[in-house]
Protein backbone atom coordinates (compact mmCIF):
# COMPACT_ATOMS: atom_id res chain seq x y z
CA UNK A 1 -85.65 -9.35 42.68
CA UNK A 2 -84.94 -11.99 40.42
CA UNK A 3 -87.68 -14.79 40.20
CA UNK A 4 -87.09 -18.46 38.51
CA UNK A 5 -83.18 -18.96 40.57
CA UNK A 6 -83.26 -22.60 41.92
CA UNK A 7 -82.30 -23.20 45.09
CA UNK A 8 -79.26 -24.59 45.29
CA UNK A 9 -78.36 -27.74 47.72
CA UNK A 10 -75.77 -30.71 48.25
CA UNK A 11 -77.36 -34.14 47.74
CA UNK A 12 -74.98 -36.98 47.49
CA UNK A 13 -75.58 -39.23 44.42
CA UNK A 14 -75.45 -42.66 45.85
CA UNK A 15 -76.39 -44.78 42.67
CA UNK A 16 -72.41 -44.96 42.06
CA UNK A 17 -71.60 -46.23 45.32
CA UNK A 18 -74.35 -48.78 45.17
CA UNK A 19 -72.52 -49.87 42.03
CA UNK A 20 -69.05 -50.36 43.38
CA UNK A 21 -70.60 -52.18 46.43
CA UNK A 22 -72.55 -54.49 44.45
CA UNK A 23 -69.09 -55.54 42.08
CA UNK A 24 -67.11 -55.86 45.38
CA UNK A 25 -69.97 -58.24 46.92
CA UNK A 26 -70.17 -60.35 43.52
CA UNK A 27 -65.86 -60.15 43.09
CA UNK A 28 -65.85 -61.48 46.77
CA UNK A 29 -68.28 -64.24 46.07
CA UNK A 30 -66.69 -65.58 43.48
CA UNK A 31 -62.72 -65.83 44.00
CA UNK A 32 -62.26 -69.22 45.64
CA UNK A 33 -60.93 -69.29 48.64
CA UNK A 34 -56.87 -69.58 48.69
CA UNK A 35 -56.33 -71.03 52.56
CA UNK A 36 -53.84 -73.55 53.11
CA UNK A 37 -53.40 -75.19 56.00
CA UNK A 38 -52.25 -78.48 57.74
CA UNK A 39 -53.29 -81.62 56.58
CA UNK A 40 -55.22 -83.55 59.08
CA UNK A 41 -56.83 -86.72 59.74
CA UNK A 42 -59.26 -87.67 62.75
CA UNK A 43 -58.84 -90.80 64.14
CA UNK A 44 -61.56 -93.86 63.94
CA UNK A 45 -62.09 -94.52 67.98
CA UNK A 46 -63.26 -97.71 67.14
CA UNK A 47 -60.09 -98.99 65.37
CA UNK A 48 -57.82 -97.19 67.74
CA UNK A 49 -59.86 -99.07 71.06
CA UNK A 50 -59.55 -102.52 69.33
CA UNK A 51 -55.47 -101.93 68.41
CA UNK A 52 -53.93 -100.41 71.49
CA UNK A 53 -50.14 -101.83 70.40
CA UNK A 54 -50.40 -101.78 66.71
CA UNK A 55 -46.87 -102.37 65.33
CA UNK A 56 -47.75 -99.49 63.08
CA UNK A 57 -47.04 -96.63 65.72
CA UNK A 58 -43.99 -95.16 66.94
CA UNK A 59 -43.80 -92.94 70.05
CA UNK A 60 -41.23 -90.27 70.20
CA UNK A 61 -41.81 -89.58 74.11
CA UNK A 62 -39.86 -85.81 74.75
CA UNK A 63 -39.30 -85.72 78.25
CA UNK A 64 -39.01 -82.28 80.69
CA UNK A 65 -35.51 -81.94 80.58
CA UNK A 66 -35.59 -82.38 76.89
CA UNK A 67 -34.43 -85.96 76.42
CA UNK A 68 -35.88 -88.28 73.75
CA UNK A 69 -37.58 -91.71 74.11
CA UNK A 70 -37.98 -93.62 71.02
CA UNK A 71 -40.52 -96.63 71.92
CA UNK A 72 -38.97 -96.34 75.36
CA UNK A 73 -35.38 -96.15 73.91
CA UNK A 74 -32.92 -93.59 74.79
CA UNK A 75 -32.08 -91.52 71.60
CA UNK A 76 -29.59 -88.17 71.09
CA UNK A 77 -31.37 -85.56 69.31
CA UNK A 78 -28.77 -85.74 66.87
CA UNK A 79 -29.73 -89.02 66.05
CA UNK A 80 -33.05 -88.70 66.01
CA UNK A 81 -34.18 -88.45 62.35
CA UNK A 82 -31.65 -91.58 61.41
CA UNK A 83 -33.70 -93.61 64.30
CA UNK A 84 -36.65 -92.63 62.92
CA UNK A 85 -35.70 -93.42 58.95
CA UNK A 86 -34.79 -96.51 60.20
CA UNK A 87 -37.66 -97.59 61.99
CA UNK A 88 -40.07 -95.86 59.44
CA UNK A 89 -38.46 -97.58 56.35
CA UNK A 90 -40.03 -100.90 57.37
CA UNK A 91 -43.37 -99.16 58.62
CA UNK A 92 -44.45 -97.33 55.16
CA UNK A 93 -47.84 -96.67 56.82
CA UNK A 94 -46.63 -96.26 60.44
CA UNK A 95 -47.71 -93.31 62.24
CA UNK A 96 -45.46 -91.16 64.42
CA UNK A 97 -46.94 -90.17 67.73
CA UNK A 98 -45.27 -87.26 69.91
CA UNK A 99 -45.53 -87.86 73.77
CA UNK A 100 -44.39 -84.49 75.30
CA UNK A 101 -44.13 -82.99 78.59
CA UNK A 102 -46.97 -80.61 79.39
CA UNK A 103 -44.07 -78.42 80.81
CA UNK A 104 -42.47 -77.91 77.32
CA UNK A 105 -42.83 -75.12 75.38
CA UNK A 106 -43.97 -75.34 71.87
CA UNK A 107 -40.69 -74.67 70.15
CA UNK A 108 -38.97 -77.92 71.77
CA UNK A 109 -42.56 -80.37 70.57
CA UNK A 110 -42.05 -78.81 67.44
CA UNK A 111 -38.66 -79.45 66.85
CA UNK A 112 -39.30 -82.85 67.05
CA UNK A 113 -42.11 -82.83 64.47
CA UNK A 114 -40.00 -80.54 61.91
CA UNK A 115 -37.34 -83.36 62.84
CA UNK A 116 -39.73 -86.20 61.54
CA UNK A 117 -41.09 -84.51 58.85
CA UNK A 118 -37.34 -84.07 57.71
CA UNK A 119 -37.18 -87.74 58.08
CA UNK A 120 -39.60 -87.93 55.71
CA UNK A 121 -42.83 -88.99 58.05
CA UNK A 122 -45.98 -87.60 56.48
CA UNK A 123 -48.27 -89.18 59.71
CA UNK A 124 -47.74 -87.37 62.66
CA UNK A 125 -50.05 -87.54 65.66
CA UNK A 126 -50.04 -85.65 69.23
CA UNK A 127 -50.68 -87.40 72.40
CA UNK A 128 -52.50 -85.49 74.76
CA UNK A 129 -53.12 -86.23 78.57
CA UNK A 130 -56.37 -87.81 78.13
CA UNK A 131 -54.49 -90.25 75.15
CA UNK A 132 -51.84 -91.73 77.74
């Protein structure tokens, strides 16, 4: 019998892993943040209670059977982006407020937002039940 053989066992050196987790945490901490996402703007309550009808805002009301309103006006989809150019081109600031039927699916609200924002509106706003 031989004397002086070491035993031999597995042990898993985790110094290196350690390492790598340590890099990844201090990587992760220090790349900004690359999210984009809409622009947004949240509304002063006060100003909006003291100016219900400011000559600023434009309603595009989208009714259930997908007809549009502009400031209670009949207006073809077709037409809609010239309508709102037109009205827009006096209102630099205006906003642009869409008024749709709760039974509408998205796609139809937002084909009337992409419509606007082709029209060059950058203020858009969404009316919800509790604004009407």
């Amino acid at each position: 019998m031989q004397t002086g053989w070491k035993q031999i066992s597995a042990v898993i050196n985790v110094t290196p892993l350690i390492d790598v987790l340590l890099v990844l945490l201090i990587v992760f901490m220090l790349l900004p943040s690359h999210t984009h996402g809409l622009k947004s703007e949240l509304p002063d309550t006060e100003a909006a209670a003291e100016t219900p009808g400011n000559p600023q805002y434009v309603v595009v009301h989208v009714q259930p059977d997908g007809s549009l309103q502009v400031d209670s006006q009949p207006v073809l989809p077709a037409q809609l982006a010239t309508r709102l150019q037109s009205l827009f081109a006096a209102r630099p600031d205006g906003v642009l407020f869409v008024d749709a039927a709760s039974e509408l699916h998205f796609a139809d609200v937002a084909s009337v937002i992409d419509t606007a924002r082709g029209a060059g509106i950058e203020r858009i706003g969404l009316l919800t039940g509790r604004d009407r």
